[in-house]
N, C-alpha and C. Protein backbone atom coordinates (compact mmCIF):
# COMPACT_ATOMS: atom_id res chain seq x y z
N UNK A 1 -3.04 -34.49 8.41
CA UNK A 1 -4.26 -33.76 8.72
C UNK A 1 -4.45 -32.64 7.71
N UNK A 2 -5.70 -32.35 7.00
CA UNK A 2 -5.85 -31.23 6.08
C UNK A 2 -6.16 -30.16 6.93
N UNK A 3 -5.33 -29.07 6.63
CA UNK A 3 -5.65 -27.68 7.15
C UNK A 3 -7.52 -26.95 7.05
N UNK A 4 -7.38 -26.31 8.03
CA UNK A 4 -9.11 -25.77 8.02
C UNK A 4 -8.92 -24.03 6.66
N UNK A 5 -9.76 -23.95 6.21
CA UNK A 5 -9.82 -23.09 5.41
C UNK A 5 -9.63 -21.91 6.82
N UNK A 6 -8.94 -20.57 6.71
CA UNK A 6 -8.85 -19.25 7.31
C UNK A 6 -9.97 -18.80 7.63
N UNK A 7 -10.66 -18.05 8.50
CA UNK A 7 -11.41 -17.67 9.40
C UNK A 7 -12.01 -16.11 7.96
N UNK A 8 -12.63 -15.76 7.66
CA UNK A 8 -13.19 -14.94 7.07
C UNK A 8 -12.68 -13.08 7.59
N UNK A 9 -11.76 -12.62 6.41
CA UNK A 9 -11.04 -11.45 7.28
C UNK A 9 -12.45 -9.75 7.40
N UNK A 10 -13.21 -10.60 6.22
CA UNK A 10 -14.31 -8.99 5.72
C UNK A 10 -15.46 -9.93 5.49
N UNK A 11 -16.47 -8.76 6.12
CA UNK A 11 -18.01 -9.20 5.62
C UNK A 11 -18.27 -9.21 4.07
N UNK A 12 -19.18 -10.05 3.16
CA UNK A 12 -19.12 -9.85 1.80
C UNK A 12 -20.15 -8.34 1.70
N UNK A 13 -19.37 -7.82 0.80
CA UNK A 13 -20.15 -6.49 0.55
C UNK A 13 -19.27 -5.29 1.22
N UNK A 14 -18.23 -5.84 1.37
CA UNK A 14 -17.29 -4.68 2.26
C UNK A 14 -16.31 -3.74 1.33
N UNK A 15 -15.99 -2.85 0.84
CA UNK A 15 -15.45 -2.17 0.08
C UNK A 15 -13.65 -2.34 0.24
N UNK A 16 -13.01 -2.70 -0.10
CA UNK A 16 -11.54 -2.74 0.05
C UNK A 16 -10.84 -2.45 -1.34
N UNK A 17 -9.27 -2.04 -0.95
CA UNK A 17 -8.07 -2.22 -1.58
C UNK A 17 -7.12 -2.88 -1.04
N UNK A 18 -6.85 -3.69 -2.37
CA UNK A 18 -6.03 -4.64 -2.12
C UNK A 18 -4.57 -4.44 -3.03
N UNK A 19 -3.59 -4.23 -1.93
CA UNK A 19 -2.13 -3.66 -2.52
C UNK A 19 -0.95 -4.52 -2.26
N UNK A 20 -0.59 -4.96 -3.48
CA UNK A 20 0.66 -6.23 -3.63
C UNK A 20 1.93 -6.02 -4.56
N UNK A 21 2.75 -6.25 -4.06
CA UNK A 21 4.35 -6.39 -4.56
C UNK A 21 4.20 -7.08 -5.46
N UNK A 22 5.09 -6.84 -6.26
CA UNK A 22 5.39 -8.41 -7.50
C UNK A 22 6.77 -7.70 -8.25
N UNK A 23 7.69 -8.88 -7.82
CA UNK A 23 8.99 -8.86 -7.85
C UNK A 23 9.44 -9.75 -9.05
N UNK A 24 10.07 -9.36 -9.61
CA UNK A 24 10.41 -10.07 -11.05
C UNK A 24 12.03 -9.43 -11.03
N UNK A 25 12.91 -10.34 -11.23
CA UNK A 25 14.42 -9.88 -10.84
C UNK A 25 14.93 -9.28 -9.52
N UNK A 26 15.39 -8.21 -10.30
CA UNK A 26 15.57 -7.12 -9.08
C UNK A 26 14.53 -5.77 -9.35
N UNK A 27 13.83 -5.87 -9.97
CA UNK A 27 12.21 -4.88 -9.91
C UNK A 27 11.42 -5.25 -9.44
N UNK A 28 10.25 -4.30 -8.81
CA UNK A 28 9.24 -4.85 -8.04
C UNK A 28 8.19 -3.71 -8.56
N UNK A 29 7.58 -4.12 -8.78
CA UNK A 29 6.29 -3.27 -8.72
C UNK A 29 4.85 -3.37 -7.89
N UNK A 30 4.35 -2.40 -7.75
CA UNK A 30 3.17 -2.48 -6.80
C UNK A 30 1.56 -2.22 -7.71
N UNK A 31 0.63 -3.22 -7.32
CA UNK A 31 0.01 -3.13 -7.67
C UNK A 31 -1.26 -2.90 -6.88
N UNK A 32 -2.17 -2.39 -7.40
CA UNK A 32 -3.77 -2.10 -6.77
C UNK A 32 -4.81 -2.10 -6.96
N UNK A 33 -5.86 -2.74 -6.57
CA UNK A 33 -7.46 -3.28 -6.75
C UNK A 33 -8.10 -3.08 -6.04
N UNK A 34 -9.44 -2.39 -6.56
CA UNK A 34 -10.55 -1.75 -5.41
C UNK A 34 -11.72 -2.69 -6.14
N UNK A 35 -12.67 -3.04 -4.86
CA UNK A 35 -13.63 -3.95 -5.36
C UNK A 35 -14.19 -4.03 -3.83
N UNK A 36 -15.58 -4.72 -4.16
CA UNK A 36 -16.36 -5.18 -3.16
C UNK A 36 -16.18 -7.09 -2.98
N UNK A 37 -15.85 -7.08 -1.13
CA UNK A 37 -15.55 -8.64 -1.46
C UNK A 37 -17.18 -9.10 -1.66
N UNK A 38 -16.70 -10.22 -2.52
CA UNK A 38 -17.94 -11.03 -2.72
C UNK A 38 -17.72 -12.38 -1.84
N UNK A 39 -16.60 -13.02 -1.65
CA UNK A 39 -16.14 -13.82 -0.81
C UNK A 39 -15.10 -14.23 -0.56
N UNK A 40 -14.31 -14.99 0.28
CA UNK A 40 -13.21 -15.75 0.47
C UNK A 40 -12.93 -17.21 0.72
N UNK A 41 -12.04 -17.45 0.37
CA UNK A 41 -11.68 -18.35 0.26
C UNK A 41 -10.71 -19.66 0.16
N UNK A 42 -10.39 -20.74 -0.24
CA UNK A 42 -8.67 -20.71 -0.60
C UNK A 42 -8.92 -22.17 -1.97
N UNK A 43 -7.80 -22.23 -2.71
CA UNK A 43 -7.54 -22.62 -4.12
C UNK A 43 -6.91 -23.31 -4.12
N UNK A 44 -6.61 -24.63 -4.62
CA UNK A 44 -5.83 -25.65 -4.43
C UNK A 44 -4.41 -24.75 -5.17
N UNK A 45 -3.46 -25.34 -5.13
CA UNK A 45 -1.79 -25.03 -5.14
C UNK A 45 -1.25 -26.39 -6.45
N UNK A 46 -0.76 -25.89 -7.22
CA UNK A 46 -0.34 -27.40 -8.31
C UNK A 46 -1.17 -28.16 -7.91
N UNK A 47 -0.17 -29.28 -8.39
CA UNK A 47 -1.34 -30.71 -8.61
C UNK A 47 -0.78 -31.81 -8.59
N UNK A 48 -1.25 -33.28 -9.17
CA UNK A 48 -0.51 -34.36 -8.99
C UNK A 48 0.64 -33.91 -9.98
N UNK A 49 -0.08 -33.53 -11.32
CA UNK A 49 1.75 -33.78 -12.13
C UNK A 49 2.24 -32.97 -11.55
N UNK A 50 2.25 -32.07 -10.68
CA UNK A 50 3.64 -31.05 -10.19
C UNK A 50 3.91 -31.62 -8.95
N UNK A 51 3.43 -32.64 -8.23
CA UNK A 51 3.77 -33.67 -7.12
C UNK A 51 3.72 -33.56 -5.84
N UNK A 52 2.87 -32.02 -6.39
CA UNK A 52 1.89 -31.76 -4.67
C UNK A 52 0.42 -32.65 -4.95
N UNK A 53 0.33 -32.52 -2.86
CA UNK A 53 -1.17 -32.93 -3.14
C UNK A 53 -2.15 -31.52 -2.94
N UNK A 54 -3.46 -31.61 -3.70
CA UNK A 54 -4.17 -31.12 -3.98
C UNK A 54 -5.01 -30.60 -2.04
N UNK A 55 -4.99 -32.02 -1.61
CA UNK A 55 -6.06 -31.52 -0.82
C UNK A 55 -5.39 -30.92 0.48
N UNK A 56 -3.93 -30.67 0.73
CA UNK A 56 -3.10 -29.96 1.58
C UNK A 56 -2.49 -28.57 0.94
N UNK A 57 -2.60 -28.54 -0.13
CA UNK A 57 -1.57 -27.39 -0.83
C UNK A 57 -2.49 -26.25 -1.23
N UNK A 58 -2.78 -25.22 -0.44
CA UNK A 58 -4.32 -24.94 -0.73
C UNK A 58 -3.51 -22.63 -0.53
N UNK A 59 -4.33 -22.08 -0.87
CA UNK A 59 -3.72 -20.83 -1.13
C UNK A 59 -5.34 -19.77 -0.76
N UNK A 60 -4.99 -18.98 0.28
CA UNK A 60 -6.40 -18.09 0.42
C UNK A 60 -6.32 -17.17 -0.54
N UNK A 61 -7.86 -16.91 -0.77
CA UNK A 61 -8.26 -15.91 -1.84
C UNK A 61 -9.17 -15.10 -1.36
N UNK A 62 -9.32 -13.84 -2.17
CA UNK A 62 -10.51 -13.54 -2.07
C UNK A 62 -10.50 -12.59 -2.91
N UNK A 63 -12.27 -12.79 -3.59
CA UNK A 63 -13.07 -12.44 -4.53
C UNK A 63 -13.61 -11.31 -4.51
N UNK A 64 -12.91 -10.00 -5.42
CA UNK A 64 -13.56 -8.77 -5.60
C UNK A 64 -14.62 -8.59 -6.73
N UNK A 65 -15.30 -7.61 -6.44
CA UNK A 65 -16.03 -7.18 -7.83
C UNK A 65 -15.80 -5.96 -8.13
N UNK A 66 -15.37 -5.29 -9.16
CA UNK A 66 -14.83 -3.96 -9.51
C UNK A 66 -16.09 -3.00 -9.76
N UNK A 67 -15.95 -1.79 -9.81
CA UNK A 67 -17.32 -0.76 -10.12
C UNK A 67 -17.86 -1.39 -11.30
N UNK A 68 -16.87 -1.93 -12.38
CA UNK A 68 -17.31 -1.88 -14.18
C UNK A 68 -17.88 -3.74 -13.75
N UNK A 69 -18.29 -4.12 -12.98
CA UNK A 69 -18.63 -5.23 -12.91
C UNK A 69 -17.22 -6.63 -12.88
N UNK A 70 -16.05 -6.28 -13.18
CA UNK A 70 -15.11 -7.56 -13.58
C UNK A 70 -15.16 -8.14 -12.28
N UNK A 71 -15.04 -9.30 -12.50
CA UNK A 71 -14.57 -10.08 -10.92
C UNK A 71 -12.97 -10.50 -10.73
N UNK A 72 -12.16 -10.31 -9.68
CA UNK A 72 -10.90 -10.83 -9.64
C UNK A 72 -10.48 -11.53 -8.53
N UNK A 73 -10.01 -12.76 -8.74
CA UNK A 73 -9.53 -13.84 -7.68
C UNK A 73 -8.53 -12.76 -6.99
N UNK A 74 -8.28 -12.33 -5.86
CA UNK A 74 -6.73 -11.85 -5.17
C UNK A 74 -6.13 -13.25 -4.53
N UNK A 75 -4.89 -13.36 -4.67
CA UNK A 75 -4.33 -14.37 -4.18
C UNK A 75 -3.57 -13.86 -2.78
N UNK A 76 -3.89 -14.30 -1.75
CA UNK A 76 -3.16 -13.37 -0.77
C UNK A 76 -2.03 -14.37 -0.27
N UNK A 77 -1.19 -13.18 0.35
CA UNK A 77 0.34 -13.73 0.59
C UNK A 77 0.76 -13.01 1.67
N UNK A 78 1.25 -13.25 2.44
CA UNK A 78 2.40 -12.19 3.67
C UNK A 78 2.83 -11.34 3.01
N UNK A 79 2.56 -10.33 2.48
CA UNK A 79 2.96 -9.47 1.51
C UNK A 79 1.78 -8.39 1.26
N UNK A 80 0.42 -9.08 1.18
CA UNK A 80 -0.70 -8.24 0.28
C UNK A 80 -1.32 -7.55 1.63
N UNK A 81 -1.00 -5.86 1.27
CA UNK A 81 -2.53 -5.40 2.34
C UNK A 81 -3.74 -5.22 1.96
N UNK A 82 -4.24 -4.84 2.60
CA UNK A 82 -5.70 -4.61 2.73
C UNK A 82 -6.70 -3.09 3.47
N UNK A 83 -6.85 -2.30 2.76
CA UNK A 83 -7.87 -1.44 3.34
C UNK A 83 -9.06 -1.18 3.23
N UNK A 84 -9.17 -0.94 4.24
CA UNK A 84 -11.05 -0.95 3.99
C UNK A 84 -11.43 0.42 3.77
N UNK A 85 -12.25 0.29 2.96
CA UNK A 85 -13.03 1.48 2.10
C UNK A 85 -14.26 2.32 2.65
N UNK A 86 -14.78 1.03 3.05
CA UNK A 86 -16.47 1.07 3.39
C UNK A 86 -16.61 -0.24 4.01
N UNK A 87 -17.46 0.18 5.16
CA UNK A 87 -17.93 -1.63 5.41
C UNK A 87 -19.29 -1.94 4.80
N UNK A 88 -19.32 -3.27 4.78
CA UNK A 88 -20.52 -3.69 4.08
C UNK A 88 -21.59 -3.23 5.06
N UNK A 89 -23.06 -2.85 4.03
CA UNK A 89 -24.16 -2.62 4.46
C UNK A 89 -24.71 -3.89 5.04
């Protein structure tokens, strides 16, 4: 059975930071992104040559837009929080 995409956590237009670990050895560093979501979502995970399937192996996202305009996929994980800034108008 293919999993249902996640239930939508923020209205688009909602102001957040988004704050994540990233562990490399025994260092970790924390990182942080402020943006307006534009949406969410989820991303397929490898592929056939890596010998997953595509339409089960799937990863939620969601789509900021920064003040200077950049857009950035967040990949979320049991790990990444989330605060809200502002709610969307």
């Amino acid at each position: 059975m293919i999993p249902t995409p996640p239930k939508p956590r923020f209205e688009p237009g909602t102001r957040v930071q988004a704050t994540q670990r990233v562990r490399v050895g025994h260092r970790v560093w924390t990182t942080t992104v402020t943006g307006q979501v534009e949406r969410e979502g989820v991303r397929p995970i490898g592929g056939m040559e890596m010998g997953g399937k595509g339409l089960y192996c799937r990863q939620p996202t969601i789509r900021l837009r920064r003040d200077d305009g950049e857009i950035i996929d967040v990949a979320v994980d049991e790990w990444t929080k989330f605060e809200v800034l502002t709610a969307a108008v």
